[in-house]
C-alpha atoms as a PDB file:
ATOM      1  CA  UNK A   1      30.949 -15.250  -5.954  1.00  0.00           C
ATOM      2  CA  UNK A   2      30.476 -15.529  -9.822  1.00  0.00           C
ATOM      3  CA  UNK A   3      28.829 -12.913 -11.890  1.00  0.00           C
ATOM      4  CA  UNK A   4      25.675 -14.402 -13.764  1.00  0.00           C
ATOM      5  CA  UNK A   5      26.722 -15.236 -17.246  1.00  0.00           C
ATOM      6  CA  UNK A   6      26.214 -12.661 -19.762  1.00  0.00           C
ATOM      7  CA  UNK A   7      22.704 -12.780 -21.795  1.00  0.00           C
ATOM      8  CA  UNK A   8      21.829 -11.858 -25.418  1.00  0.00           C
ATOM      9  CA  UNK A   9      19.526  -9.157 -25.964  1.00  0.00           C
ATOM     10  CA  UNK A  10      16.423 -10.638 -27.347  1.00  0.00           C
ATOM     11  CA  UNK A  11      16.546  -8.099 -30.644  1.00  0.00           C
ATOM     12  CA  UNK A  12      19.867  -9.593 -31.096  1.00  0.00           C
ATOM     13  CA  UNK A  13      18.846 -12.552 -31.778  1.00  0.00           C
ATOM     14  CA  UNK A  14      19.629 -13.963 -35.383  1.00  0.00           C
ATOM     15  CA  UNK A  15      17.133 -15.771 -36.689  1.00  0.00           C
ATOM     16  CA  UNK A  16      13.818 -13.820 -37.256  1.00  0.00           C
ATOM     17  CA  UNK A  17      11.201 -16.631 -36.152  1.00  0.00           C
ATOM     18  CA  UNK A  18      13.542 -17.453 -32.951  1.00  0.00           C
ATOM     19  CA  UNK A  19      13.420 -14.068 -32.376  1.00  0.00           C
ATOM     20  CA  UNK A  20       9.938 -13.676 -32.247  1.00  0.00           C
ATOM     21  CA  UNK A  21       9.171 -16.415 -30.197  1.00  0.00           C
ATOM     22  CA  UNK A  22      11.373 -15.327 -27.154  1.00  0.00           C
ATOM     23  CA  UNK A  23       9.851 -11.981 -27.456  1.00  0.00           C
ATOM     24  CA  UNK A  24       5.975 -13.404 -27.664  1.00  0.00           C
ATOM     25  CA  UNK A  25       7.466 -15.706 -23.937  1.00  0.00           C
ATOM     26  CA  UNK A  26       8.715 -12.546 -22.552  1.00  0.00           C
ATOM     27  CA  UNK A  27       6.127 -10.802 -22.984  1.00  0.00           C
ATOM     28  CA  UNK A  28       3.146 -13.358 -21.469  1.00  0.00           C
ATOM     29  CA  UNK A  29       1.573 -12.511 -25.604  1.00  0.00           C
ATOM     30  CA  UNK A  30      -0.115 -16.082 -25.832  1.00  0.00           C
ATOM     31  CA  UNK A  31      -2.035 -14.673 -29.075  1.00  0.00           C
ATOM     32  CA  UNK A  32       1.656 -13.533 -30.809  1.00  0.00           C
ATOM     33  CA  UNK A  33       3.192 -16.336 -29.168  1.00  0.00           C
ATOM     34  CA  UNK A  34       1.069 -19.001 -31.168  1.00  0.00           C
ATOM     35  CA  UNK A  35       0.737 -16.646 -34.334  1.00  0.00           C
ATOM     36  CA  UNK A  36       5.131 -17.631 -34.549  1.00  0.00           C
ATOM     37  CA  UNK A  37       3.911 -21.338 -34.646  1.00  0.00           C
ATOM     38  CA  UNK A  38       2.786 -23.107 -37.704  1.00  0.00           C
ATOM     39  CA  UNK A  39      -0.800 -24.531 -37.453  1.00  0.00           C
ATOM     40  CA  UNK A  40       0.760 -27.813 -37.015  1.00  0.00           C
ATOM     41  CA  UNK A  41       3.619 -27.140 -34.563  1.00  0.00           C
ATOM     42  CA  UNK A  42       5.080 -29.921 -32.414  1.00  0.00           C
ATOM     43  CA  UNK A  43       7.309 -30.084 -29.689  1.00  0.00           C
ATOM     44  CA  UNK A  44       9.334 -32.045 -26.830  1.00  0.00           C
ATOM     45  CA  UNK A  45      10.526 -31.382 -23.523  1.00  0.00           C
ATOM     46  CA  UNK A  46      13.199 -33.549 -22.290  1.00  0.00           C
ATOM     47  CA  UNK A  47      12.849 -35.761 -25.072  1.00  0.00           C
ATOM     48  CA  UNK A  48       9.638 -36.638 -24.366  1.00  0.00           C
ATOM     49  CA  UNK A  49       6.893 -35.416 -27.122  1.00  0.00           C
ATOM     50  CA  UNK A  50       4.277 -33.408 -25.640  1.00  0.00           C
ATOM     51  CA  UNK A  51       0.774 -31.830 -26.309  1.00  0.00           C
ATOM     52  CA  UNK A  52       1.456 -28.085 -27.474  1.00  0.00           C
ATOM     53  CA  UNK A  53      -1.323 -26.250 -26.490  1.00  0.00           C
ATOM     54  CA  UNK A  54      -1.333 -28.360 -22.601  1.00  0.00           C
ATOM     55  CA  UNK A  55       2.534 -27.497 -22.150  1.00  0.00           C
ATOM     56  CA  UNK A  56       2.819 -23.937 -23.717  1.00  0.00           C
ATOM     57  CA  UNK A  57      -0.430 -22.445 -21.199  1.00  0.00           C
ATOM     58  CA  UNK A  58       1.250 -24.915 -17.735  1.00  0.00           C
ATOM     59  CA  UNK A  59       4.562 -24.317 -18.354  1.00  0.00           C
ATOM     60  CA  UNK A  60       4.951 -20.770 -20.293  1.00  0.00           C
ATOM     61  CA  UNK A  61       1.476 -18.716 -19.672  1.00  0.00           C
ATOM     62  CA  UNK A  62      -0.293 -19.566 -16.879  1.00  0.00           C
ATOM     63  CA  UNK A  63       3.205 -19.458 -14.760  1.00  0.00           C
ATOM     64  CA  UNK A  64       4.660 -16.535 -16.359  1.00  0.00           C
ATOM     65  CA  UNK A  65       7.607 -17.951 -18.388  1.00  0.00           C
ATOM     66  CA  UNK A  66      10.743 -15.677 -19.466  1.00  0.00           C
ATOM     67  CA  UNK A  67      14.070 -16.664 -21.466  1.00  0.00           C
ATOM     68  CA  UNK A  68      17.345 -15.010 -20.912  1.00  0.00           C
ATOM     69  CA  UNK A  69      19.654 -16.038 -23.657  1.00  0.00           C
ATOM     70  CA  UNK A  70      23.283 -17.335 -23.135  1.00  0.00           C
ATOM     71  CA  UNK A  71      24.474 -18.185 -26.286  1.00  0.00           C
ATOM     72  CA  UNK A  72      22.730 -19.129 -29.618  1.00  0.00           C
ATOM     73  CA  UNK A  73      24.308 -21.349 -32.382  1.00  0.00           C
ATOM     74  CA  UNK A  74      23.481 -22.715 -35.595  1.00  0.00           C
ATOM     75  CA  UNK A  75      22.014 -19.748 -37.309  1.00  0.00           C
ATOM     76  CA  UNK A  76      20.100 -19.027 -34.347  1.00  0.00           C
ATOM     77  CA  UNK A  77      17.978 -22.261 -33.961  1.00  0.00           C
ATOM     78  CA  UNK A  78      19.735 -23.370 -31.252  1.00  0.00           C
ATOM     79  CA  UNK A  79      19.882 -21.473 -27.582  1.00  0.00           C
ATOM     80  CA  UNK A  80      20.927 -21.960 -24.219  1.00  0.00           C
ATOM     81  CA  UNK A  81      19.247 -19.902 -21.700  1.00  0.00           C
ATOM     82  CA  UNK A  82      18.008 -19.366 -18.429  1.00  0.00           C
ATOM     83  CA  UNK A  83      14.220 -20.053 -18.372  1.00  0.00           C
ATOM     84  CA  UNK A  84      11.842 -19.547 -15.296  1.00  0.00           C
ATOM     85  CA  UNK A  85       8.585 -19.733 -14.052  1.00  0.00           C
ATOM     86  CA  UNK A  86       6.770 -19.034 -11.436  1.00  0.00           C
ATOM     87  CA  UNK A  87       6.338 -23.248 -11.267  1.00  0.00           C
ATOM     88  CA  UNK A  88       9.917 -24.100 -11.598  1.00  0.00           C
ATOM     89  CA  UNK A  89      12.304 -21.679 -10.521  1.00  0.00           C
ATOM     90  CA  UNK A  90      14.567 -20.990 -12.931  1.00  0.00           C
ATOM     91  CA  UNK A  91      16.659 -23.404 -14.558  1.00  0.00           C
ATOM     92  CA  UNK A  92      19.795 -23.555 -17.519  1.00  0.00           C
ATOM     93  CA  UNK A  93      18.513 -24.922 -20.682  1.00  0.00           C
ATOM     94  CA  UNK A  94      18.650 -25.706 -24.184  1.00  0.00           C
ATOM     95  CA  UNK A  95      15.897 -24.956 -26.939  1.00  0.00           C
ATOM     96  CA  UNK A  96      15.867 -25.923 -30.695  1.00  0.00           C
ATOM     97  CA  UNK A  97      13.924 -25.138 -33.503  1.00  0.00           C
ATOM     98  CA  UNK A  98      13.016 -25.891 -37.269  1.00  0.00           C
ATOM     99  CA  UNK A  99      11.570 -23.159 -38.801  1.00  0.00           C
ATOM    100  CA  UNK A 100       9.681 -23.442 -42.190  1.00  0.00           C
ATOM    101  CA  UNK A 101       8.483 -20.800 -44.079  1.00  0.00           C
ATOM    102  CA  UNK A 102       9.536 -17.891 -41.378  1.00  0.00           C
ATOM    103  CA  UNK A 103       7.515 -19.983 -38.339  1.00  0.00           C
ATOM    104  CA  UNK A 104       8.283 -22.856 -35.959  1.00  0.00           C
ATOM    105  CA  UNK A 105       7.203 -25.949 -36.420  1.00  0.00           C
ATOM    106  CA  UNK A 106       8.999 -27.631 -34.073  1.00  0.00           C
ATOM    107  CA  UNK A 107      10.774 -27.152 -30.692  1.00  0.00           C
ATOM    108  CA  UNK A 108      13.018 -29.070 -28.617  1.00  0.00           C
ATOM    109  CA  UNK A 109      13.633 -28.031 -25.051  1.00  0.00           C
ATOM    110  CA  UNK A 110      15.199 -29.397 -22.062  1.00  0.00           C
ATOM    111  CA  UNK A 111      17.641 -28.939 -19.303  1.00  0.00           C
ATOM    112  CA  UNK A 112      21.027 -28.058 -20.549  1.00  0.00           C
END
């Protein structure tokens, strides 16, 4: 039997916006969640661009989302983690951001 990999404790995390935004998921905060975003933040999911404000409530909010961090990389913009929901199950996957200005205007997630 393996032991479950080891996670990052979410005030570990390096970069400050990254930080934030794992906290505001792990949490169910919608309100601090978007207030990490920039007004005009985008996003994919499997490559595939998708509509923000549809995704973030299905797949984060409305089915109580929650990260638990593997490993992060390039200054903390990049993560590999364990996300579930109570839609999915949980899964291993890869998230990464541009940040501008201390908020994220983009993120990339998908299966890792």
């Amino acid at each position: 039997m393996r032991s479950p990999p080891v996670t990052i404790s979410v005030d570990k995390l390096t970069e400050p916006a990254v930080r934030e935004f794992v906290s505001a998921v792990n949490a169910h905060d919608r309100e601090r969640f978007m207030a990490v975003l920039t007004s005009d933040a985008t996003m994919t999911d499997d490559g595939s661009d998708r509509d923000l404000q549809d995704w973030v409530d299905r797949e984060i909010f409305d089915s109580r989302g929650h990260m638990d961090v593997e490993n992060e990389s390039a200054g903390g913009r990049e993560l590999i983690a364990r996300y579930r929901n109570d839609t999915w199950g949980e899964m291993r996957t890869k998230w990464r951001f541009t940040v501008e200005d201390g908020k994220v205007s983009r993120f990339d997630t998908g299966q890792a």
